[in-house]
N, C-alpha and C. Protein backbone atom coordinates (compact mmCIF):
# COMPACT_ATOMS: atom_id res chain seq x y z
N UNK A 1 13.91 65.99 34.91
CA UNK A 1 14.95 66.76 34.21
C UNK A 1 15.85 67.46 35.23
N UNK A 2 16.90 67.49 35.18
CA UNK A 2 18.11 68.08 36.01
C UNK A 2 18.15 69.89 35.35
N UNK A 3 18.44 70.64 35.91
CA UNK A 3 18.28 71.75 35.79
C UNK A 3 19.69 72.01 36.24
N UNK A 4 20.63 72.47 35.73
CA UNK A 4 22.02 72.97 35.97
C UNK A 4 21.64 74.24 36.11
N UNK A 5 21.95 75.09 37.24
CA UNK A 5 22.26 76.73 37.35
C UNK A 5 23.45 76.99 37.40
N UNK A 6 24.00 77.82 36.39
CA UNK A 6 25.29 78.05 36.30
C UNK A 6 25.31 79.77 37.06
N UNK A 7 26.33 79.40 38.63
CA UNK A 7 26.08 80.65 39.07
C UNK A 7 27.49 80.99 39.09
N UNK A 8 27.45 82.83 39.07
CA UNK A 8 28.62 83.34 39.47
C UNK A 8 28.67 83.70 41.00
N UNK A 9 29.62 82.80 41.70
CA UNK A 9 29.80 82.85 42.95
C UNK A 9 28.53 82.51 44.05
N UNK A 10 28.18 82.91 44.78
CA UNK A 10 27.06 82.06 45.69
C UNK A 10 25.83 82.87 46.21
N UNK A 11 26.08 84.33 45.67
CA UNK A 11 24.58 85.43 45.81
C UNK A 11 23.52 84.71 45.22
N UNK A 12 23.24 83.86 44.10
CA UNK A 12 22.13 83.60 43.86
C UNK A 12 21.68 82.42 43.78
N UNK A 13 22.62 81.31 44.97
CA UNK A 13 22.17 79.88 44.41
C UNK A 13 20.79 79.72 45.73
N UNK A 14 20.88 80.16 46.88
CA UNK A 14 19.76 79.67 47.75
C UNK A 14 18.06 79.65 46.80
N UNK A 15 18.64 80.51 45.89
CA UNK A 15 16.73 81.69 45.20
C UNK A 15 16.67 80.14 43.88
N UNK A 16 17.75 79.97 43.87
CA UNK A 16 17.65 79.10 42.34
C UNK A 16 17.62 77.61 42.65
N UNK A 17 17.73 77.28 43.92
CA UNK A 17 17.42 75.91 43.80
C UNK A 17 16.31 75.64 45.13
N UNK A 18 15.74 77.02 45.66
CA UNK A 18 14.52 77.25 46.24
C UNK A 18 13.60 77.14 44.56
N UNK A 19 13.63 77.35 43.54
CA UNK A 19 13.69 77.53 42.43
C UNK A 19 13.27 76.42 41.50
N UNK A 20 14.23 75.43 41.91
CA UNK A 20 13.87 74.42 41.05
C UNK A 20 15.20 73.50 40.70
N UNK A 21 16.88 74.09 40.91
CA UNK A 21 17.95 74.02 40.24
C UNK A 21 18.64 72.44 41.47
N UNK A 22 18.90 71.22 40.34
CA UNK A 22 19.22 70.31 41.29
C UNK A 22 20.94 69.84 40.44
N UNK A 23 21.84 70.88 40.08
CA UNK A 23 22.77 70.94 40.30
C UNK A 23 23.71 71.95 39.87
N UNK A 24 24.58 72.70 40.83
CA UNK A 24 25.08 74.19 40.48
C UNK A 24 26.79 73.74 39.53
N UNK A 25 26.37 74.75 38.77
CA UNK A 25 28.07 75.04 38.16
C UNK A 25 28.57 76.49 38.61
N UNK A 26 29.77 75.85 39.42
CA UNK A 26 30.02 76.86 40.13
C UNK A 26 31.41 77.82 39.45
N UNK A 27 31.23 79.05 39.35
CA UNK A 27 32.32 80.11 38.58
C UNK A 27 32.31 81.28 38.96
N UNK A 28 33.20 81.97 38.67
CA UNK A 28 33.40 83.81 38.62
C UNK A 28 33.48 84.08 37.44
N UNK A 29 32.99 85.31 37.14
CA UNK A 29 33.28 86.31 36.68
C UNK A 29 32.82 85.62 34.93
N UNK A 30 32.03 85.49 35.39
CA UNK A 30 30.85 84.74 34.41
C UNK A 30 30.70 85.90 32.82
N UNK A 31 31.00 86.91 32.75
CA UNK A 31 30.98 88.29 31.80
C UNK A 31 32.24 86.85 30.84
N UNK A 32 33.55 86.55 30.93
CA UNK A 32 34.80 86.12 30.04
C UNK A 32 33.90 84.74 30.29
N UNK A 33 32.63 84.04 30.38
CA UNK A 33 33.08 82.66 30.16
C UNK A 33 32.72 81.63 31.24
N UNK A 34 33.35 82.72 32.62
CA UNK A 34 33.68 81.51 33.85
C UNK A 34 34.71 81.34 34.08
N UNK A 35 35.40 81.60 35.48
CA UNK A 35 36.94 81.37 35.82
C UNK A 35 36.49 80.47 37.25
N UNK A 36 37.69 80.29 37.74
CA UNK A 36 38.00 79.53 38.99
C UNK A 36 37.13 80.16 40.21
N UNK A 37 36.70 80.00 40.89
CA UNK A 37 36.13 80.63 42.47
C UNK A 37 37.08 80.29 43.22
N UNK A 38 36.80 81.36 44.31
CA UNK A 38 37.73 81.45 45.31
C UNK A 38 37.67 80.27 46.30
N UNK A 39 38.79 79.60 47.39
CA UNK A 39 38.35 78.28 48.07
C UNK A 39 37.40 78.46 49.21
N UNK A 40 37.12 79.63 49.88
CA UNK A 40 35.87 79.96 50.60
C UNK A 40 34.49 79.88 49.90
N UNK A 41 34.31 80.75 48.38
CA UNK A 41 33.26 80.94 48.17
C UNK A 41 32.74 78.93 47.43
N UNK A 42 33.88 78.42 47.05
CA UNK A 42 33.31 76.66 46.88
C UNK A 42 33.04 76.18 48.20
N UNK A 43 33.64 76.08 49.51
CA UNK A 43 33.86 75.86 50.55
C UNK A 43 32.64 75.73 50.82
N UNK A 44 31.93 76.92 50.96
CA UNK A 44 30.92 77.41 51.62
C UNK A 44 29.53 76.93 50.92
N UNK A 45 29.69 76.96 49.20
CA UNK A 45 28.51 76.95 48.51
C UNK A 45 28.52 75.23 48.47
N UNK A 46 29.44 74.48 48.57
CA UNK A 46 29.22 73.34 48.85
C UNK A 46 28.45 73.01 50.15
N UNK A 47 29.01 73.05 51.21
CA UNK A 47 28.21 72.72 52.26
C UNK A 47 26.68 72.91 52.25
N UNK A 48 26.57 74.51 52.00
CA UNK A 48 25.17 74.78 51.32
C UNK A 48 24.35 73.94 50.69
N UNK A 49 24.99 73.76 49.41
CA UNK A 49 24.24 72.84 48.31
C UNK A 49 24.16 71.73 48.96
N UNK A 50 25.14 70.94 49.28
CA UNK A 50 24.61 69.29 49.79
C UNK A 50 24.08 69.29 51.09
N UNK A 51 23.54 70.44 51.87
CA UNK A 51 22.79 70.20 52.75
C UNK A 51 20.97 69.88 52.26
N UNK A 52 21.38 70.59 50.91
CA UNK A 52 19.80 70.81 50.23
C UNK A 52 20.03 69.46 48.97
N UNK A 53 20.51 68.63 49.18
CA UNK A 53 20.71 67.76 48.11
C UNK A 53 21.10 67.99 46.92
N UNK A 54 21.88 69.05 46.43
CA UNK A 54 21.72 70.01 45.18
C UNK A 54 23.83 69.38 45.21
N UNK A 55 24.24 69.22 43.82
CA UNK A 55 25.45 68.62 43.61
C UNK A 55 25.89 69.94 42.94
N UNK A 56 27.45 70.05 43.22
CA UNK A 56 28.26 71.49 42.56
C UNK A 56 29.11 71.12 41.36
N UNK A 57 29.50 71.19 40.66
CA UNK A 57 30.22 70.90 39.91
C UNK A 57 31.02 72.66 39.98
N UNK A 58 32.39 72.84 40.19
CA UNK A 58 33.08 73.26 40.25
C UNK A 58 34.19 73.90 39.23
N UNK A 59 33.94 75.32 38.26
CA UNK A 59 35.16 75.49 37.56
C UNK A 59 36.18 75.48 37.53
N UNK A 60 37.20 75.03 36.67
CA UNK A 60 38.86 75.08 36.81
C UNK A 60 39.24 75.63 35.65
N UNK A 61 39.48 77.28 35.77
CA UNK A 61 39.89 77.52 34.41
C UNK A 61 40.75 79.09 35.53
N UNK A 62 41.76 79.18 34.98
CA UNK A 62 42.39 79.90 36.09
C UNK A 62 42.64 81.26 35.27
N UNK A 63 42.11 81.58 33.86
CA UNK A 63 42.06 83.39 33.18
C UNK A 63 41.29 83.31 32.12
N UNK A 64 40.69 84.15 31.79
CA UNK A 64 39.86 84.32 30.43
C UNK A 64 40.66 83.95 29.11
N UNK A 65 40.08 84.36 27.88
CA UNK A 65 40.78 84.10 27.07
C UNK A 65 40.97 82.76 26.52
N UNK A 66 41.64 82.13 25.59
CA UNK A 66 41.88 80.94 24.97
C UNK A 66 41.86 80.03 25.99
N UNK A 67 41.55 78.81 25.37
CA UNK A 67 41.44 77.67 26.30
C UNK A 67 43.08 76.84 26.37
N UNK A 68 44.52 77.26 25.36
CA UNK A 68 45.30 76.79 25.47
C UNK A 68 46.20 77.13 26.52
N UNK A 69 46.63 76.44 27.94
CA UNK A 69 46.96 76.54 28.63
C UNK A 69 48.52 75.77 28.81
N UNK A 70 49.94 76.69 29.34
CA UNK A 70 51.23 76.43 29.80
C UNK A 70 50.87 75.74 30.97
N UNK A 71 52.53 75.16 31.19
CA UNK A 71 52.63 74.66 32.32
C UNK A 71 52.33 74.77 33.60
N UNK A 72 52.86 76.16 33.49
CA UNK A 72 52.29 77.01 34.95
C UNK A 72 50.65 77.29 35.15
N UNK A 73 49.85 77.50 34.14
CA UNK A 73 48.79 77.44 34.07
C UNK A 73 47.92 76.02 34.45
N UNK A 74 48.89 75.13 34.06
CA UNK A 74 47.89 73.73 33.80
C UNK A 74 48.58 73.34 35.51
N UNK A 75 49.58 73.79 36.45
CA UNK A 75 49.74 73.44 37.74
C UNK A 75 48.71 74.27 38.25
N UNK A 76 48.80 75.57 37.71
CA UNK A 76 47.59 76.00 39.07
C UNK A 76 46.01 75.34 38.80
N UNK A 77 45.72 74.91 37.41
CA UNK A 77 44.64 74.23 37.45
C UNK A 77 44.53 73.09 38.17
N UNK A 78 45.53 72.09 38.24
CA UNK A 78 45.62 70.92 39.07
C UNK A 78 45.67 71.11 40.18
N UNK A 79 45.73 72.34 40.76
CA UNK A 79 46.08 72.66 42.26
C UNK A 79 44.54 73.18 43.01
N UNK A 80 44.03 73.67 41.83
CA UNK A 80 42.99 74.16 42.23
C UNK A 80 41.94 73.23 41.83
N UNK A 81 41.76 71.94 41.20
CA UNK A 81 40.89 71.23 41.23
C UNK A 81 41.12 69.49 42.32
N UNK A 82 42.52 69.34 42.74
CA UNK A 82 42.61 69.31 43.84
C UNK A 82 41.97 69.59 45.25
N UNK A 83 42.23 70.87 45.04
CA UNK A 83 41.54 71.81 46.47
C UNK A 83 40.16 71.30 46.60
N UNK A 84 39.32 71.56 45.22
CA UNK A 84 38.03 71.28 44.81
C UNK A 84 37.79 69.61 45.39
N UNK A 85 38.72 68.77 45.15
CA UNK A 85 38.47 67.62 45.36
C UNK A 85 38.30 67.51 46.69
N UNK A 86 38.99 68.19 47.44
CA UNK A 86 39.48 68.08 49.11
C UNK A 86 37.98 68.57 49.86
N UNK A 87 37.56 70.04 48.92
CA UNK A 87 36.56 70.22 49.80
C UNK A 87 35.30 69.25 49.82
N UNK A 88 35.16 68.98 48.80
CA UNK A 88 33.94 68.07 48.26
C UNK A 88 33.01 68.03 47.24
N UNK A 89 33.53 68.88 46.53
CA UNK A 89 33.16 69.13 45.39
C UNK A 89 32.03 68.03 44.44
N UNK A 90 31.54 67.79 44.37
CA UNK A 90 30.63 66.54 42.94
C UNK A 90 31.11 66.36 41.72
N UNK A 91 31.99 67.44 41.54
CA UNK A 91 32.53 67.15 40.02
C UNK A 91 33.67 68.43 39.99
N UNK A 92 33.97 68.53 38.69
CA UNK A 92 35.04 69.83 38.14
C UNK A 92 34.53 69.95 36.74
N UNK A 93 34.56 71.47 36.48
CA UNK A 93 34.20 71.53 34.74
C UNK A 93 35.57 72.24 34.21
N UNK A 94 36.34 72.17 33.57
CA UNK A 94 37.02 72.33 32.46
C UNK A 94 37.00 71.96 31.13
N UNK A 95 38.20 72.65 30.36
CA UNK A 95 38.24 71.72 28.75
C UNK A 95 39.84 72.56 28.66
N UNK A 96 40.21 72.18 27.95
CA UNK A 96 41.98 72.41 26.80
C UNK A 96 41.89 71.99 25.63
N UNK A 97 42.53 72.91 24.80
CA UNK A 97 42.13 73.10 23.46
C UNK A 97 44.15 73.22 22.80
N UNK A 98 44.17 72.89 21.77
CA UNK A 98 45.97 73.36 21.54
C UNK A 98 45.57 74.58 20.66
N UNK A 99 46.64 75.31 20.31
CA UNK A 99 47.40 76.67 20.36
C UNK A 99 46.27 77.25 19.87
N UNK A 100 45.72 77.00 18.45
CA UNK A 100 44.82 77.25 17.45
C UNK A 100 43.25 76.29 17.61
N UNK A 101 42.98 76.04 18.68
CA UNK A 101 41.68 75.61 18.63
C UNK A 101 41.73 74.51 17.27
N UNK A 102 42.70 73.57 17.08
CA UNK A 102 42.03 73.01 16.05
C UNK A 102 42.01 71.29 16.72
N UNK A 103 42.32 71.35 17.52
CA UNK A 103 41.61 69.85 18.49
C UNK A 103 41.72 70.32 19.90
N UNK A 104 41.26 68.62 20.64
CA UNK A 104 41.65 68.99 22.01
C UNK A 104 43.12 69.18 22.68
N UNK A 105 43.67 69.27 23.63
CA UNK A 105 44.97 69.42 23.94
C UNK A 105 44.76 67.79 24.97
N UNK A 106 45.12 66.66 24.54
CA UNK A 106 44.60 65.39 25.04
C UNK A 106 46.02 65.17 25.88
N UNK A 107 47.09 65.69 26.18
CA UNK A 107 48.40 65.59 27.51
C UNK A 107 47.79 66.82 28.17
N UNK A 108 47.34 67.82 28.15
CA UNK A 108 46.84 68.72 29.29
C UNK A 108 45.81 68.00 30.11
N UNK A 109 44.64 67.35 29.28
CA UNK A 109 43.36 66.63 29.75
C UNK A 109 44.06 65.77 30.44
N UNK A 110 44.74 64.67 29.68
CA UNK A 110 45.25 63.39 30.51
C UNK A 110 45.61 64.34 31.99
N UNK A 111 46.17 64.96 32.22
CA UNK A 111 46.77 65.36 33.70
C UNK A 111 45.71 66.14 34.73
N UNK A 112 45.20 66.44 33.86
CA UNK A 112 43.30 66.80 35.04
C UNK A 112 42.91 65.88 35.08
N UNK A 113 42.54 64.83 34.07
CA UNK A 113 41.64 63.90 34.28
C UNK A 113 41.72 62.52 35.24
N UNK A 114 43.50 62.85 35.35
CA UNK A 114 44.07 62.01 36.15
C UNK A 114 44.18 62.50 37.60
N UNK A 115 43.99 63.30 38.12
CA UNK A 115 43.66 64.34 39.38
C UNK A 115 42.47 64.02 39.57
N UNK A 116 41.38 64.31 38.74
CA UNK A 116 40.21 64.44 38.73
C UNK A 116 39.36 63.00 39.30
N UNK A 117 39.97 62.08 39.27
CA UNK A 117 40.00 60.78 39.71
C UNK A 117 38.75 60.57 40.95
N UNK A 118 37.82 59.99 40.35
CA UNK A 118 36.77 60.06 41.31
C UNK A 118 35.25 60.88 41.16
N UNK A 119 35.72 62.12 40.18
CA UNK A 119 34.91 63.58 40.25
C UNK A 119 34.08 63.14 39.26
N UNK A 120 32.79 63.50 39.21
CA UNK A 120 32.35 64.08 37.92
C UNK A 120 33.28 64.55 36.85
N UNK A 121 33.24 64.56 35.48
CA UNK A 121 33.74 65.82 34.96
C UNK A 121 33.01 66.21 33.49
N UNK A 122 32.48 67.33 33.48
CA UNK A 122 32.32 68.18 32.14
C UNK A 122 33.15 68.94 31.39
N UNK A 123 33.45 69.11 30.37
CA UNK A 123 34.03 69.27 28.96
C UNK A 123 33.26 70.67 28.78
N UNK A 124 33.89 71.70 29.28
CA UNK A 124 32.99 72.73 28.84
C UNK A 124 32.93 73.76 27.75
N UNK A 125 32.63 74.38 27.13
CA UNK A 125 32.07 75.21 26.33
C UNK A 125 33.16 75.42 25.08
N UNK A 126 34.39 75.61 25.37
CA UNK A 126 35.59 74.93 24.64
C UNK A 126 35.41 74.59 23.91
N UNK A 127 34.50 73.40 23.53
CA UNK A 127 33.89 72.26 23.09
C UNK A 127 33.49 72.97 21.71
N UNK A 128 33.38 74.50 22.19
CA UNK A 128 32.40 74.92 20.63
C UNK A 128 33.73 75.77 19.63
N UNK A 129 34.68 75.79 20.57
CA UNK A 129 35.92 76.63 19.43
C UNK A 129 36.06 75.58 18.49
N UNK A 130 35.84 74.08 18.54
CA UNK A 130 36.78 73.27 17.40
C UNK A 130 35.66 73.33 16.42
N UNK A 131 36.99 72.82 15.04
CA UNK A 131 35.55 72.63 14.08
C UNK A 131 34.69 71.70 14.04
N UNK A 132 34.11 71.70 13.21
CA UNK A 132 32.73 70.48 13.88
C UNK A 132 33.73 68.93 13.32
N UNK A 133 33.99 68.92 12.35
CA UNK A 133 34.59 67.76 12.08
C UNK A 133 35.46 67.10 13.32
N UNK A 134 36.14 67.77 13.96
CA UNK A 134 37.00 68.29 14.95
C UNK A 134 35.91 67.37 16.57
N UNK A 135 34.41 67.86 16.69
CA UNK A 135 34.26 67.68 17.61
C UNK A 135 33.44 66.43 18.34
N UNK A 136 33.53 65.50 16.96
CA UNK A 136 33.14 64.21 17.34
C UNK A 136 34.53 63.32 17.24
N UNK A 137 35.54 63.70 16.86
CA UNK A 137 36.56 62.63 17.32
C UNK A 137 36.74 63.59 18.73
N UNK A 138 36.13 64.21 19.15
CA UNK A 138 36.87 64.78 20.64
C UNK A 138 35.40 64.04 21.28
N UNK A 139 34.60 63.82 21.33
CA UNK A 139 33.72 63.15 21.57
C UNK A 139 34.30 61.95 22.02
N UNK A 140 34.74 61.38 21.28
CA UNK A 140 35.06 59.67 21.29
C UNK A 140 36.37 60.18 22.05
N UNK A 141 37.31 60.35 22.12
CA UNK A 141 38.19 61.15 22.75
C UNK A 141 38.28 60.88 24.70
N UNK A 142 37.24 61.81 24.62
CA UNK A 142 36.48 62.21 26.09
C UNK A 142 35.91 61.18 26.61
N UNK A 143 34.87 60.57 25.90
CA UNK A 143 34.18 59.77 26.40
C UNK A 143 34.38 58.41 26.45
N UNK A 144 36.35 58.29 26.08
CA UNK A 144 37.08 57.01 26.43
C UNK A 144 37.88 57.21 27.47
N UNK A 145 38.52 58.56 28.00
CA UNK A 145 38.86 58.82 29.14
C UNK A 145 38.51 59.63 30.37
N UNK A 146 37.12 58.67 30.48
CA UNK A 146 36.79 59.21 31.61
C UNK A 146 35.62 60.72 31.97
N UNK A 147 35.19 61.43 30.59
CA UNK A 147 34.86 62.50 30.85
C UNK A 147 33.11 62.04 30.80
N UNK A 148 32.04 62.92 31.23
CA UNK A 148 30.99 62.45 31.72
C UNK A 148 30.14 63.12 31.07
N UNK A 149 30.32 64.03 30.70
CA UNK A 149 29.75 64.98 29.59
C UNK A 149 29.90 66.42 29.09
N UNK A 150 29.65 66.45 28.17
CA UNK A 150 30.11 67.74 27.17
C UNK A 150 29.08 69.42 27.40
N UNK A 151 29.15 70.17 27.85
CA UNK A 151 28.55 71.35 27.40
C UNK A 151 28.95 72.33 26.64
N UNK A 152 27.62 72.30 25.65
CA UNK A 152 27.78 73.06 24.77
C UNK A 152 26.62 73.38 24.07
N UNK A 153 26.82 74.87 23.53
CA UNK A 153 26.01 75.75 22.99
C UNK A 153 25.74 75.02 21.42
N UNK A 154 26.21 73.93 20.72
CA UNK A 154 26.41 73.69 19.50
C UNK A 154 26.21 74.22 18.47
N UNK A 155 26.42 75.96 18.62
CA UNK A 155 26.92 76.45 17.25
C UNK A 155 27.94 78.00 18.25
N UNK A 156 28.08 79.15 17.34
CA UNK A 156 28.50 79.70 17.92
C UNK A 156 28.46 80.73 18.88
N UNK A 157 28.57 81.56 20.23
CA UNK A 157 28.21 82.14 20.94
C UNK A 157 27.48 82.99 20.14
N UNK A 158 26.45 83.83 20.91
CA UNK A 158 25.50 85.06 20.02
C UNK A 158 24.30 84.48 19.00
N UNK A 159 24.38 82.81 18.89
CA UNK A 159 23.48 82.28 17.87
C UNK A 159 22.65 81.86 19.17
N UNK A 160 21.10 81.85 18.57
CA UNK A 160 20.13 81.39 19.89
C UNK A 160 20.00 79.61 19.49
N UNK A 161 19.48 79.47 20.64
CA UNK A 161 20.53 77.90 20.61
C UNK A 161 19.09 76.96 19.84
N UNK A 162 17.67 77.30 19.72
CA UNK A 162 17.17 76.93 18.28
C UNK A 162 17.59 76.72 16.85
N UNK A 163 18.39 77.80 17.21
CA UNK A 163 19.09 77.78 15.88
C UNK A 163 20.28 76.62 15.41
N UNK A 164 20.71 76.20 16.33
CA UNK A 164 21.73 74.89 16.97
C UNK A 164 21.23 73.46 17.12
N UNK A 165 19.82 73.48 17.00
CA UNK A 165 19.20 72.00 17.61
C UNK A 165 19.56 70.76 16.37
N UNK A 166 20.00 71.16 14.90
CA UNK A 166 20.20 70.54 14.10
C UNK A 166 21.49 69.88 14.35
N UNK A 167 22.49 70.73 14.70
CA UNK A 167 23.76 70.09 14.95
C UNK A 167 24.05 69.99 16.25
N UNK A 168 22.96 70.06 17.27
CA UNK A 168 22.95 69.52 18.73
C UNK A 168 22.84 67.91 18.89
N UNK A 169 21.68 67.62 17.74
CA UNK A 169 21.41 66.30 17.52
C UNK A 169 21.73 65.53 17.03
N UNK A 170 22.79 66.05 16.09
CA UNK A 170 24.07 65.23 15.58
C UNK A 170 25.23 64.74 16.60
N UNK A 171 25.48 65.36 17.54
CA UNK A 171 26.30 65.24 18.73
C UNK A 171 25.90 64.37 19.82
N UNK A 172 24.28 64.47 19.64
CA UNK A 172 23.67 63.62 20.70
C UNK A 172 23.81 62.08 20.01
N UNK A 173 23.23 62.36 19.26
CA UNK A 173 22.85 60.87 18.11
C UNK A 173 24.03 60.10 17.98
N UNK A 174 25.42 60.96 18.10
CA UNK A 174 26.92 60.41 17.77
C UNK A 174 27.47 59.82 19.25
N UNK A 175 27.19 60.72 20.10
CA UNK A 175 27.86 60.34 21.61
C UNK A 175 27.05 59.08 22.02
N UNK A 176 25.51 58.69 21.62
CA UNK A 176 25.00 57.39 21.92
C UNK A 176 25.28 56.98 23.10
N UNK A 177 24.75 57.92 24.30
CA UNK A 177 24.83 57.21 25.63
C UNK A 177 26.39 57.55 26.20
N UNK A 178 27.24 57.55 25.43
CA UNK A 178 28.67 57.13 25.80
C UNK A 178 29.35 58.37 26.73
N UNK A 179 28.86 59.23 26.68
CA UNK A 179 28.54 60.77 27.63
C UNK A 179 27.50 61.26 27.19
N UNK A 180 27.35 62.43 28.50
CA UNK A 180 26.16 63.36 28.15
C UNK A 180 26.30 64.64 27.01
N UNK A 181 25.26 64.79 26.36
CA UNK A 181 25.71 66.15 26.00
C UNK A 181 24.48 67.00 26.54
N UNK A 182 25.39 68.08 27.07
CA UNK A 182 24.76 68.97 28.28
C UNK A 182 24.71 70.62 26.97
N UNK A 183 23.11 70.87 26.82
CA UNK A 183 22.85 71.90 25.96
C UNK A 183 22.78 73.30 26.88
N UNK A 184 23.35 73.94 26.88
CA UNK A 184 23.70 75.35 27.51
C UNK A 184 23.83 76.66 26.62
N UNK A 185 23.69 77.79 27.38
CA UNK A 185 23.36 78.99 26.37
C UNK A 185 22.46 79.44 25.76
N UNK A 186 21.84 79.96 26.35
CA UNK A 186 20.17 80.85 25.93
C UNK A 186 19.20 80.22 26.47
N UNK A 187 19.42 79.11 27.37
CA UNK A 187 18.29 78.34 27.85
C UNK A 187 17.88 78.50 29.19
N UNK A 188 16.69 79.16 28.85
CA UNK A 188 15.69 79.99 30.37
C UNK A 188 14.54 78.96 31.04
N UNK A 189 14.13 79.07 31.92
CA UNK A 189 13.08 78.52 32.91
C UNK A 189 11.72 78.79 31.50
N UNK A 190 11.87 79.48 30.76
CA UNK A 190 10.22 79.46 29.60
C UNK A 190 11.18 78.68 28.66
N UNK A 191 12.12 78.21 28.04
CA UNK A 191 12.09 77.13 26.87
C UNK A 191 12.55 76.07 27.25
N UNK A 192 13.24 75.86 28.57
CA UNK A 192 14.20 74.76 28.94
C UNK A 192 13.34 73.50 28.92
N UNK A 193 11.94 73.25 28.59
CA UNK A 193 10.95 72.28 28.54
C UNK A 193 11.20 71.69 26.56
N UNK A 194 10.84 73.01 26.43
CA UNK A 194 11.19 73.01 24.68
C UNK A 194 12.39 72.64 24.11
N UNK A 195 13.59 73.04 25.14
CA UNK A 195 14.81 72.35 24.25
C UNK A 195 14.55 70.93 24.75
N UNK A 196 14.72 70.34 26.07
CA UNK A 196 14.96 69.07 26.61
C UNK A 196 13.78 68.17 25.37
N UNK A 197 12.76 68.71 25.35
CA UNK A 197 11.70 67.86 24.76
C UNK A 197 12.38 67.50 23.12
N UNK A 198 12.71 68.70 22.59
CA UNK A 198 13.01 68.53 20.87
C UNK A 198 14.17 67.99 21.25
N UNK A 199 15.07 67.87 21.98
CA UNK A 199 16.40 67.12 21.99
C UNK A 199 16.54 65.87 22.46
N UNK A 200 15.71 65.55 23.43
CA UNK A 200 15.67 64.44 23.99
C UNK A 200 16.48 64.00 24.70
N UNK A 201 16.97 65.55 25.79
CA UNK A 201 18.06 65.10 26.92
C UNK A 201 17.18 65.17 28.41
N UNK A 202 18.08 64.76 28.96
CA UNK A 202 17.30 65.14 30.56
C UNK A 202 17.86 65.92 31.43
N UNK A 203 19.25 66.47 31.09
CA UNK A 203 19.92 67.78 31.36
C UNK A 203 19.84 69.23 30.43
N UNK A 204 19.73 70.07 31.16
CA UNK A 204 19.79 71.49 30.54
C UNK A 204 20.47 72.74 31.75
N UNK A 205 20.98 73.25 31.20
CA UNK A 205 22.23 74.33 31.69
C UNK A 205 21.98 76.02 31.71
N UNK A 206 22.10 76.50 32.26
CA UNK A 206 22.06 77.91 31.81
C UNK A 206 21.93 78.61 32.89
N UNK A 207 22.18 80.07 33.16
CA UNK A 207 22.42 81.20 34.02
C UNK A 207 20.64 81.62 34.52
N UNK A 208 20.44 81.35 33.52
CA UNK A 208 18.50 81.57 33.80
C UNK A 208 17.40 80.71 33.47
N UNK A 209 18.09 79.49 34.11
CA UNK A 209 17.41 77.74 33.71
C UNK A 209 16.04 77.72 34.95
N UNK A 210 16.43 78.40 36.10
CA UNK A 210 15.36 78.66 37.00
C UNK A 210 14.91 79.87 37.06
């Protein structure tokens, strides 16, 4: 089982994949969500990680708040997952959503995903603003251009993610191989055995997965 540690910035990845953690999602300011890191603190936590065999996957989300992102917004994301590409990144996690969360924003995606060229990429948490009807044509969506898998809490933030395994497995059962779906949110080093097992993934995500 792959163990994703989702860290804020690079104080706690040596302890977490001394730990057990064999691939980091890397972010700030983890309190809104997860934003962009600075190009030293990826710089650095890369070299780190792939000296220890451990792969980064890298945030691109450049302010808190809604996932619908302007022009100027969606350049500095391309600029900064770029950078990400340059240093060496294993992947990039983003998502875009339009005005009202009621699909994906699929011309914002097309232009990361077309940057992104080469990377990993995850579909992140975003994933849980649409409605559910909403998030299996974004499924099929994603997982025709290029995206590698989805994280998500599958219901809504503040719900413990037991409570989610019904319509986790609807998402799994629907994506059929065609991406991952990566279960994140509330999942600690004591249940991360218990979700992977009742779900039947081999990835699991979370801030306290180790």
């Amino acid at each position: 089982m792959i163990k994703e540690f989702c860290a804020e910035n690079f104080t706690h990845i040596p302890q977490a994949i001394q730990n057990g953690a064999k691939r980091v999602e890397l972010c700030d300011n983890l309190h809104v969500g997860g934003t962009s890191v600075s190009t030293g603190v990826m710089a650095e936590t890369i070299d780190y990680c792939h000296e220890k065999n451990v792969s980064v996957m890298t945030m691109i989300r450049p302010r808190e708040g809604d996932f619908y992102y302007n022009d100027t917004e969606l350049k500095m994301m391309e600029i900064d997952l770029l950078e990400a590409k340059k240093i060496g990144a294993d992947g990039v996690v983003f998502g875009c959503l339009t005005e009202n969360a009621e699909t994906i924003d699929t011309d914002a995606l097309e232009r990361l995903i077309d940057k992104a060229d080469g990377l990993q990429i995850t579909f992140h948490m975003a994933f849980d603003s649409l409605p559910k009807e909403e998030q299996f044509k974004a499924i099929d969506w994603l997982s025709e251009n290029g995206v590698n898998r989805i994280l998500t809490h599958g219901g809504p933030a503040g719900t413990l993610i037991h409570e989610n395994f019904a319509h986790l497995k609807e998402l799994i059962a629907y994506a059929n191989h065609r991406l991952i779906i990566l279960p994140g949110g509330g999942i600690t080093k004591e249940n991360s055995e218990e979700v992977a097992g009742t779900l039947g993934v081999s990835e699991v995500h979370g801030t306290r997965i180790v």
